[in-house]
PDB file of N, CA and C in Angstrom:
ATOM      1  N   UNK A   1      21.020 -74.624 -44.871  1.00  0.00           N
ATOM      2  CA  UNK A   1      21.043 -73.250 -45.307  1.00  0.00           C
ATOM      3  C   UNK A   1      21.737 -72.445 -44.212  1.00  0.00           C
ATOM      4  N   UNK A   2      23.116 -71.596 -44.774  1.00  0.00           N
ATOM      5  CA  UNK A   2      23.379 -70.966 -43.627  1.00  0.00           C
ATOM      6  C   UNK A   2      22.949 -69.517 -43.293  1.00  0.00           C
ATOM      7  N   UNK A   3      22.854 -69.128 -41.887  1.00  0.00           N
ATOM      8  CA  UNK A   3      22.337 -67.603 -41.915  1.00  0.00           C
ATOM      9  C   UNK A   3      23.004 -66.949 -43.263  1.00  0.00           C
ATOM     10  N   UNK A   4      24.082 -66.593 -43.086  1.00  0.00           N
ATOM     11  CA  UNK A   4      24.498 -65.521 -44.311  1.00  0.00           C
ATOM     12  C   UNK A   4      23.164 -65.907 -45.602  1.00  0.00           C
ATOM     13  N   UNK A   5      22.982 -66.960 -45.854  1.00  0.00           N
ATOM     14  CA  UNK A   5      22.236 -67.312 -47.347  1.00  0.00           C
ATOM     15  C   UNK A   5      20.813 -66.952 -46.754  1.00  0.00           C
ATOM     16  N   UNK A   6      20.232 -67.046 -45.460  1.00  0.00           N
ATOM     17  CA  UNK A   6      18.935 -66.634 -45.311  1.00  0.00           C
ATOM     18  C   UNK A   6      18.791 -65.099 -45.202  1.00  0.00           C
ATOM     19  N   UNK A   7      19.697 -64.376 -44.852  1.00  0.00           N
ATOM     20  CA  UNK A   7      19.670 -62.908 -44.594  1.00  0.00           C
ATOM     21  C   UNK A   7      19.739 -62.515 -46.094  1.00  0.00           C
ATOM     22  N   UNK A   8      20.413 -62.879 -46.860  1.00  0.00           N
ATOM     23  CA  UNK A   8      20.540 -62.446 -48.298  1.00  0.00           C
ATOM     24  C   UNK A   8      19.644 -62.871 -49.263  1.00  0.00           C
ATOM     25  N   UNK A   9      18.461 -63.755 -48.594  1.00  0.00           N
ATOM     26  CA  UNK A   9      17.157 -64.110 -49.219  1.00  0.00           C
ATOM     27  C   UNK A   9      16.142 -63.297 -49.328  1.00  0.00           C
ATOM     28  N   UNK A  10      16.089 -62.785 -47.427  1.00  0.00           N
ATOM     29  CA  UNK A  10      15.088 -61.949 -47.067  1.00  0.00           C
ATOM     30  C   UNK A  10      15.643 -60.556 -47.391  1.00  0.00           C
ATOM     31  N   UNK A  11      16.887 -59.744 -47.643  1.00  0.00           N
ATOM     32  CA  UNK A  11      17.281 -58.178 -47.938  1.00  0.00           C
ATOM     33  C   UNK A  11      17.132 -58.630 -49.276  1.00  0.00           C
ATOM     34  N   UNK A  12      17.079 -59.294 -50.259  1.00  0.00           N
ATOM     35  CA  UNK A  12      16.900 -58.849 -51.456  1.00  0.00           C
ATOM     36  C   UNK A  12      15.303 -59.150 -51.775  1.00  0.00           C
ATOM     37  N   UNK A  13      14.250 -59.587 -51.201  1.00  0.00           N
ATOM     38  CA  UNK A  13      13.050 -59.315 -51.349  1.00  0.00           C
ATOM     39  C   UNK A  13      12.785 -57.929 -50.867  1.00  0.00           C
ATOM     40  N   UNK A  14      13.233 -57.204 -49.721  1.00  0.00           N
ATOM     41  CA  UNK A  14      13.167 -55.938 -49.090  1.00  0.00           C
ATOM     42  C   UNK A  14      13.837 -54.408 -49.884  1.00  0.00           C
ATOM     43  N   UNK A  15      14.525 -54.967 -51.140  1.00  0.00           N
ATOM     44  CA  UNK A  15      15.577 -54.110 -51.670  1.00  0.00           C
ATOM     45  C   UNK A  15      14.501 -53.467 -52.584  1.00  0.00           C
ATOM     46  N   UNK A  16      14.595 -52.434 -52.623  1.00  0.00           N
ATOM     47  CA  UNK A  16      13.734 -50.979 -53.233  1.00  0.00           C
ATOM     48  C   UNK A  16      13.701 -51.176 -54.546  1.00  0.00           C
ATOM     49  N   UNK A  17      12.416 -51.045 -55.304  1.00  0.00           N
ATOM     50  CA  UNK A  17      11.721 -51.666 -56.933  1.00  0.00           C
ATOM     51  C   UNK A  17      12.134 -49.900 -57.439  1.00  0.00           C
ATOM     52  N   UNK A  18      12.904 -49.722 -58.360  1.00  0.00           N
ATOM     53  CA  UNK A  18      12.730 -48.420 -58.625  1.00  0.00           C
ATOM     54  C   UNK A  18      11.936 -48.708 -60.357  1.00  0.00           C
ATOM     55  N   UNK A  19      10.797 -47.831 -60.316  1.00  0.00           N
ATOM     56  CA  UNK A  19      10.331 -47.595 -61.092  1.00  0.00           C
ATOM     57  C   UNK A  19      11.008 -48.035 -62.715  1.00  0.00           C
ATOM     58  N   UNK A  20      10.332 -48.747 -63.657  1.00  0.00           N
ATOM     59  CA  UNK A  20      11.332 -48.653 -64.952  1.00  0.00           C
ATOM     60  C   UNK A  20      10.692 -46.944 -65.657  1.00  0.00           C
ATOM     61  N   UNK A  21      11.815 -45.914 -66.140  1.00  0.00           N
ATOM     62  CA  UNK A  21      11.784 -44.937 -67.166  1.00  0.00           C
ATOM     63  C   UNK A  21      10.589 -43.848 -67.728  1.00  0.00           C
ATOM     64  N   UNK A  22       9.902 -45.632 -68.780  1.00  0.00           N
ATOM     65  CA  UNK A  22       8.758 -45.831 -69.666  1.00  0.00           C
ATOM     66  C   UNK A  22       7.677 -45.202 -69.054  1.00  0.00           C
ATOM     67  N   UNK A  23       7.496 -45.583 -67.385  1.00  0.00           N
ATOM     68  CA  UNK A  23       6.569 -45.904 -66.700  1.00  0.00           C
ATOM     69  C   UNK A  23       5.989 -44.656 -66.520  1.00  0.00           C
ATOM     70  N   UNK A  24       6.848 -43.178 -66.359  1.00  0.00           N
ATOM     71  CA  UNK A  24       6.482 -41.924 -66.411  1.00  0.00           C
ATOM     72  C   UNK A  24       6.303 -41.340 -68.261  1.00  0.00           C
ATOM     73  N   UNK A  25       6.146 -42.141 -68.898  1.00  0.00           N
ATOM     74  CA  UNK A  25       6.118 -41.677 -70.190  1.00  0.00           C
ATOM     75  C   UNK A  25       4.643 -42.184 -71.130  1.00  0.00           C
ATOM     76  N   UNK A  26       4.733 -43.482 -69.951  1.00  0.00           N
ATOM     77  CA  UNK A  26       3.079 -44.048 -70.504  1.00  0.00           C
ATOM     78  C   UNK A  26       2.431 -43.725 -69.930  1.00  0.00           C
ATOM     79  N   UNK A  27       2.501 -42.797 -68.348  1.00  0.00           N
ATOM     80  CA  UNK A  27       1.609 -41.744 -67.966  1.00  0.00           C
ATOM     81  C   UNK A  27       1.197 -40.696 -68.501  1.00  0.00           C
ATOM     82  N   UNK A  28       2.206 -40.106 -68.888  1.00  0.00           N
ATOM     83  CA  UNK A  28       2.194 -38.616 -69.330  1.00  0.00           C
ATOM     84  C   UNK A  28       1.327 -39.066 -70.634  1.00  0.00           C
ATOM     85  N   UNK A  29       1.771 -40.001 -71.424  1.00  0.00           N
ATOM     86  CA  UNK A  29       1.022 -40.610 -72.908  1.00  0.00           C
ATOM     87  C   UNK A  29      -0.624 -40.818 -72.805  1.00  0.00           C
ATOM     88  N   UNK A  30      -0.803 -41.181 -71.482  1.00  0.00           N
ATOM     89  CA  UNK A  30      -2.475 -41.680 -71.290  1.00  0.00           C
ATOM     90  C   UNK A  30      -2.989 -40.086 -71.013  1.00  0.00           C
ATOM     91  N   UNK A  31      -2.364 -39.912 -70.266  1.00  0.00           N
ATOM     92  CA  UNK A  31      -3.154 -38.183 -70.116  1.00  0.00           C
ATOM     93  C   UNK A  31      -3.148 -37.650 -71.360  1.00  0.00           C
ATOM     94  N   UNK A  32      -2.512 -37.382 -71.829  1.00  0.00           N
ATOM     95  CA  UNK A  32      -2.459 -36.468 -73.197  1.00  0.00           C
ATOM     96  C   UNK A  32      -3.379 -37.300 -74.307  1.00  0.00           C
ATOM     97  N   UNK A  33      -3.456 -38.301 -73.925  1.00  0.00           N
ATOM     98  CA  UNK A  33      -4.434 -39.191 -75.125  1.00  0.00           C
ATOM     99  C   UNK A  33      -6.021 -39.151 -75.065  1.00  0.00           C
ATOM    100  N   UNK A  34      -6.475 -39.267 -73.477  1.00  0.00           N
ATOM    101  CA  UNK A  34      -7.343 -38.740 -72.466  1.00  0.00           C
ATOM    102  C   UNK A  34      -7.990 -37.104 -72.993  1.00  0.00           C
ATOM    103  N   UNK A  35      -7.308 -36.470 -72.394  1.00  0.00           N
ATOM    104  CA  UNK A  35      -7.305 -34.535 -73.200  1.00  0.00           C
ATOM    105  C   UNK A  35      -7.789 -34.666 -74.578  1.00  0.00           C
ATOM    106  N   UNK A  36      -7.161 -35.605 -75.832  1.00  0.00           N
ATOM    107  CA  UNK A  36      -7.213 -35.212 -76.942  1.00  0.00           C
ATOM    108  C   UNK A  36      -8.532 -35.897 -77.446  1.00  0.00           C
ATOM    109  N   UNK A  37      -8.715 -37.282 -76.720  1.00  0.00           N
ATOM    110  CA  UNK A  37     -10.150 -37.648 -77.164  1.00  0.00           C
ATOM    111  C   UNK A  37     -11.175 -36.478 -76.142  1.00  0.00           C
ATOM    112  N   UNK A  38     -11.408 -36.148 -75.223  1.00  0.00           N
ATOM    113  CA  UNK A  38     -12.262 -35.082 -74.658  1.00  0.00           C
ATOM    114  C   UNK A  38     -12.536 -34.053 -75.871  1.00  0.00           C
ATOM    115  N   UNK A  39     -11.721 -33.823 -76.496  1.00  0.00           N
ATOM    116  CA  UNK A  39     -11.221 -32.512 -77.332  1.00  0.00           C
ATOM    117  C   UNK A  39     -11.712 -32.565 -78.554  1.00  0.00           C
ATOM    118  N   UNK A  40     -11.653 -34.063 -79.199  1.00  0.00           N
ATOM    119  CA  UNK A  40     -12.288 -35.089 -80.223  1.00  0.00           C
ATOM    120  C   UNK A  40     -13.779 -35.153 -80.216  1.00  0.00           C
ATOM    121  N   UNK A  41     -13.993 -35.385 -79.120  1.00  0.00           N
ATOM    122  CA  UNK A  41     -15.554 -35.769 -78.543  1.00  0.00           C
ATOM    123  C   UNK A  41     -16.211 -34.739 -78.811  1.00  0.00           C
ATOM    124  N   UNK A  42     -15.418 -33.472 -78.257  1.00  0.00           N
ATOM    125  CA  UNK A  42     -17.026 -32.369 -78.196  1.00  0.00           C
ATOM    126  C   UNK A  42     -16.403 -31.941 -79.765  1.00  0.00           C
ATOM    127  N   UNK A  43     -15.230 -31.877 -80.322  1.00  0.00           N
ATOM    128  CA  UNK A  43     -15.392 -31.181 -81.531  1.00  0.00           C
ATOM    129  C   UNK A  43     -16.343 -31.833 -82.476  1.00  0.00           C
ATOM    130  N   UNK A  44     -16.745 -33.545 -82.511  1.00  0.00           N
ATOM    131  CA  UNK A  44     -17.365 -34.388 -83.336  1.00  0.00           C
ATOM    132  C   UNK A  44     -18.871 -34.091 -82.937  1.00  0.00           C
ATOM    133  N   UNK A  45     -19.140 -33.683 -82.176  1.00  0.00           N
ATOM    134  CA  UNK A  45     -20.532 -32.862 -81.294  1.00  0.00           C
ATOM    135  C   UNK A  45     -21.339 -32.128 -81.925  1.00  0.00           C
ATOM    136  N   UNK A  46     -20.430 -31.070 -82.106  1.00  0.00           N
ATOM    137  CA  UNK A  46     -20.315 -29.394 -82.536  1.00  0.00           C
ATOM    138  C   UNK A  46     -20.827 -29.597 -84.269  1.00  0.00           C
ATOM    139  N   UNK A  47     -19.890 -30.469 -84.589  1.00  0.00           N
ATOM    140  CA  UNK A  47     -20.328 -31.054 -86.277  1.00  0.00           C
ATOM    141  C   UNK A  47     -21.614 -31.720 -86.320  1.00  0.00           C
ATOM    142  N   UNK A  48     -21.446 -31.965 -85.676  1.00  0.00           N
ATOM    143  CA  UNK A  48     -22.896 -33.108 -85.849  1.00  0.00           C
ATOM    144  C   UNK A  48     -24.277 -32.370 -85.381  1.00  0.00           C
ATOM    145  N   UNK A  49     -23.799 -31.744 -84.329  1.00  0.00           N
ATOM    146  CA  UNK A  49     -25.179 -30.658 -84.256  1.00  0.00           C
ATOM    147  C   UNK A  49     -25.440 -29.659 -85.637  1.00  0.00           C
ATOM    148  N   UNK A  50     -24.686 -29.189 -86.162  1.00  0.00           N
ATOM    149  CA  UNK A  50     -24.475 -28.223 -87.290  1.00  0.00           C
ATOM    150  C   UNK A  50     -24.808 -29.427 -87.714  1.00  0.00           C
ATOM    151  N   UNK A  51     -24.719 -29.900 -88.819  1.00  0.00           N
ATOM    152  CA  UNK A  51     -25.277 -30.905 -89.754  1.00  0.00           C
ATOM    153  C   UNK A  51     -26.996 -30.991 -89.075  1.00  0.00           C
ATOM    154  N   UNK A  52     -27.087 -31.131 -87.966  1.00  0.00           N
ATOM    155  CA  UNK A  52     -28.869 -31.366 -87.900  1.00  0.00           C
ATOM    156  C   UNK A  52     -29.330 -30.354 -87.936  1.00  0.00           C
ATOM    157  N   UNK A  53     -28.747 -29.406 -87.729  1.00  0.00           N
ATOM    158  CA  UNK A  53     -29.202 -27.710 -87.413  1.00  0.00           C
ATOM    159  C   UNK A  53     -29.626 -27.416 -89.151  1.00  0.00           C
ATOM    160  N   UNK A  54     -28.796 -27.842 -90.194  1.00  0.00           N
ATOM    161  CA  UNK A  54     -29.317 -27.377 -91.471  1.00  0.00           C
ATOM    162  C   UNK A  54     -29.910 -28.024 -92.001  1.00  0.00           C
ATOM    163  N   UNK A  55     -30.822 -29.234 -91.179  1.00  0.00           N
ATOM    164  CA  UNK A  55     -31.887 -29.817 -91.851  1.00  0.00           C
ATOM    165  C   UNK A  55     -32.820 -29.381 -91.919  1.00  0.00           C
ATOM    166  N   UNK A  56     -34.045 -29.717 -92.860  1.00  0.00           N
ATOM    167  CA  UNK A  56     -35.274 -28.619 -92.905  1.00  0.00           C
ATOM    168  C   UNK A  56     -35.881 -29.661 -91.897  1.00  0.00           C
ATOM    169  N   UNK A  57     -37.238 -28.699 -91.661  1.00  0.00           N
ATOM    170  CA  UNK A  57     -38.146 -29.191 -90.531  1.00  0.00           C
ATOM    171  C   UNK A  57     -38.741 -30.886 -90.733  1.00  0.00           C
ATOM    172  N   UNK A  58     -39.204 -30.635 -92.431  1.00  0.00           N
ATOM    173  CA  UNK A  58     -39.450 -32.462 -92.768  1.00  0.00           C
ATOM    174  C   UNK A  58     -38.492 -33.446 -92.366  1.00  0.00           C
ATOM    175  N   UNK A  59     -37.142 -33.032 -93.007  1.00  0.00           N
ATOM    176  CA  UNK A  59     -36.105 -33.927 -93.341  1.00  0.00           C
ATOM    177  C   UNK A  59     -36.036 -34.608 -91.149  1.00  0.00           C
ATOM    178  N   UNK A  60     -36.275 -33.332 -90.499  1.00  0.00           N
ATOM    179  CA  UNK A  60     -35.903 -33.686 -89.016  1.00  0.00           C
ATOM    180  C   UNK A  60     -36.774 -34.836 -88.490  1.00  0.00           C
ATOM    181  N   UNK A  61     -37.903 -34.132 -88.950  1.00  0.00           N
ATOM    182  CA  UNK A  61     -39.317 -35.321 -88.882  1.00  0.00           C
ATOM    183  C   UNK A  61     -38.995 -36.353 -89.176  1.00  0.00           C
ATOM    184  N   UNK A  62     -38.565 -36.576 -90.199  1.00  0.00           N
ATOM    185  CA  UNK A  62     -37.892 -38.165 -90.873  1.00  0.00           C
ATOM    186  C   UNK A  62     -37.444 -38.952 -89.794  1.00  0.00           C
ATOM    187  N   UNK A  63     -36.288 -38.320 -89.249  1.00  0.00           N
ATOM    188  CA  UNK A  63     -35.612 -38.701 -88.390  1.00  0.00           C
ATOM    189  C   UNK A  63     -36.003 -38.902 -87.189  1.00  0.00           C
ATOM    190  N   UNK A  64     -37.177 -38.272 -86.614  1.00  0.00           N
ATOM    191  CA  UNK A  64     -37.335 -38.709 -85.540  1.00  0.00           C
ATOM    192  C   UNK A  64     -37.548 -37.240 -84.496  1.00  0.00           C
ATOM    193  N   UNK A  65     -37.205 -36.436 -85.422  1.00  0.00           N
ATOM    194  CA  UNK A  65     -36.743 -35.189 -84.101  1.00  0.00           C
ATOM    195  C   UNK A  65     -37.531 -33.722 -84.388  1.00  0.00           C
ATOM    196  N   UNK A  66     -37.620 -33.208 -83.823  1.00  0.00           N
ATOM    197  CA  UNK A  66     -38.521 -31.804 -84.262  1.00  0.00           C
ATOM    198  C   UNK A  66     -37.560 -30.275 -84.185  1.00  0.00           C
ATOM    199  N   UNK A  67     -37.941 -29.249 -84.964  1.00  0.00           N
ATOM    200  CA  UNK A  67     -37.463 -28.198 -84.014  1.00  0.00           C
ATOM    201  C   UNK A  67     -38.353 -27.493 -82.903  1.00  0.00           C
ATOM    202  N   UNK A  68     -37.762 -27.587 -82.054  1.00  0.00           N
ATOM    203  CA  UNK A  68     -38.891 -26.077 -81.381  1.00  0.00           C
ATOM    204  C   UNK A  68     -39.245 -24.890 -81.464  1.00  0.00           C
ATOM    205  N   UNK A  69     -39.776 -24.149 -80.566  1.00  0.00           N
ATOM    206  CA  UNK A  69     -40.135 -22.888 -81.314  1.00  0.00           C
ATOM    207  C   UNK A  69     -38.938 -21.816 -81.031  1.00  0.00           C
ATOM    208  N   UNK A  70     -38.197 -22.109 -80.359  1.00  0.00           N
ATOM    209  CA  UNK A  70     -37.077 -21.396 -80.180  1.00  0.00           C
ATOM    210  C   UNK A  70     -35.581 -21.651 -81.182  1.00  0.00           C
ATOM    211  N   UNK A  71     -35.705 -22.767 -81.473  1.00  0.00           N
ATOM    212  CA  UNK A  71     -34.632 -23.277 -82.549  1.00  0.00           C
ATOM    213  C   UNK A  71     -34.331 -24.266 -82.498  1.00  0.00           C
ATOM    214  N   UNK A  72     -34.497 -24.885 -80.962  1.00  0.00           N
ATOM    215  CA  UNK A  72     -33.583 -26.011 -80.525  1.00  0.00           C
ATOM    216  C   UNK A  72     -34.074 -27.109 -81.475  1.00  0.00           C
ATOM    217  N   UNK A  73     -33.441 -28.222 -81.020  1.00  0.00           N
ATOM    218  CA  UNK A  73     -33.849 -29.838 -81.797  1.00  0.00           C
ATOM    219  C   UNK A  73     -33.846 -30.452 -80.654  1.00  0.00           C
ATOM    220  N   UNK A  74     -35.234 -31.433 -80.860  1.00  0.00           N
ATOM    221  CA  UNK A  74     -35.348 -32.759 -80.036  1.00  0.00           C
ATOM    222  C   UNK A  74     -36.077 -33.630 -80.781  1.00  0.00           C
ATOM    223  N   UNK A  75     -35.813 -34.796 -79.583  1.00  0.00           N
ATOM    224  CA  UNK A  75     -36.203 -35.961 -79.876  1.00  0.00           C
ATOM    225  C   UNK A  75     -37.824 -36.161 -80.205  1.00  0.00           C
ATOM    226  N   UNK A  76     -38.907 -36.841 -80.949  1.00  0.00           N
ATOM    227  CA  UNK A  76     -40.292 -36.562 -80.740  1.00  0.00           C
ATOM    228  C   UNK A  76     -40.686 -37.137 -79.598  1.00  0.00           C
ATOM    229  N   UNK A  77     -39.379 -38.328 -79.143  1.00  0.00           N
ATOM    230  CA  UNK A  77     -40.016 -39.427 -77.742  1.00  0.00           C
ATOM    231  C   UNK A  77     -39.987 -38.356 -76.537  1.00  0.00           C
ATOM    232  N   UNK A  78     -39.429 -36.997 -76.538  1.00  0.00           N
ATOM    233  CA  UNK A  78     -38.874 -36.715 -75.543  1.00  0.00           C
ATOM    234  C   UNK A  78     -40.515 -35.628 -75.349  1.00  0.00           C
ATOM    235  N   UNK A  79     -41.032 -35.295 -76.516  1.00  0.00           N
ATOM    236  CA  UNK A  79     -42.313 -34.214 -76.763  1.00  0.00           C
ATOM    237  C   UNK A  79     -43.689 -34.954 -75.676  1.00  0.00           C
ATOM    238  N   UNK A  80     -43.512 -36.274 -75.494  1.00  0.00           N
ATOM    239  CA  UNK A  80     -44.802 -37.011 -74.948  1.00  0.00           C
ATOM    240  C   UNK A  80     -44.759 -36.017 -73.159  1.00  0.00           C
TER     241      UNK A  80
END
């Protein structure tokens, strides 16, 4: 092996990886996907509390949960 072929072994392991394109686009893609489930999450929340909120007091019982005397809803495990 002559020098010239070993120097041109070791500078092209040393030669600078530039990023591929994509790579700033499947970032920007995870964040924005990130944001929109956060956004997903509490809006599916918000529904779902409203849906227990117009149950009557039995129907909550059924389920497991009470209102309080203020309005809220809980669990009955949480009343012990």
């Amino acid at each position: 092996m002559s020098n010239y072929h070993a120097n041109v072994v070791v500078c092209d392991d040393l030669a600078p990886t530039f990023p591929h394109p994509l790579d700033a686009v499947n970032a920007l893609r995870n964040v924005a996907l990130s944001a929109v489930a956060s956004v997903l999450g509490g809006m599916q929340r918000r529904l779902t509390e409203q849906r227990f909120a117009r149950l009557s007091d039995h129907m909550l019982r059924d389920f497991g949960y009470e209102r309080d005397w203020d309005g809220t809803i809980r669990s009955l495990r949480d009343a012990d």
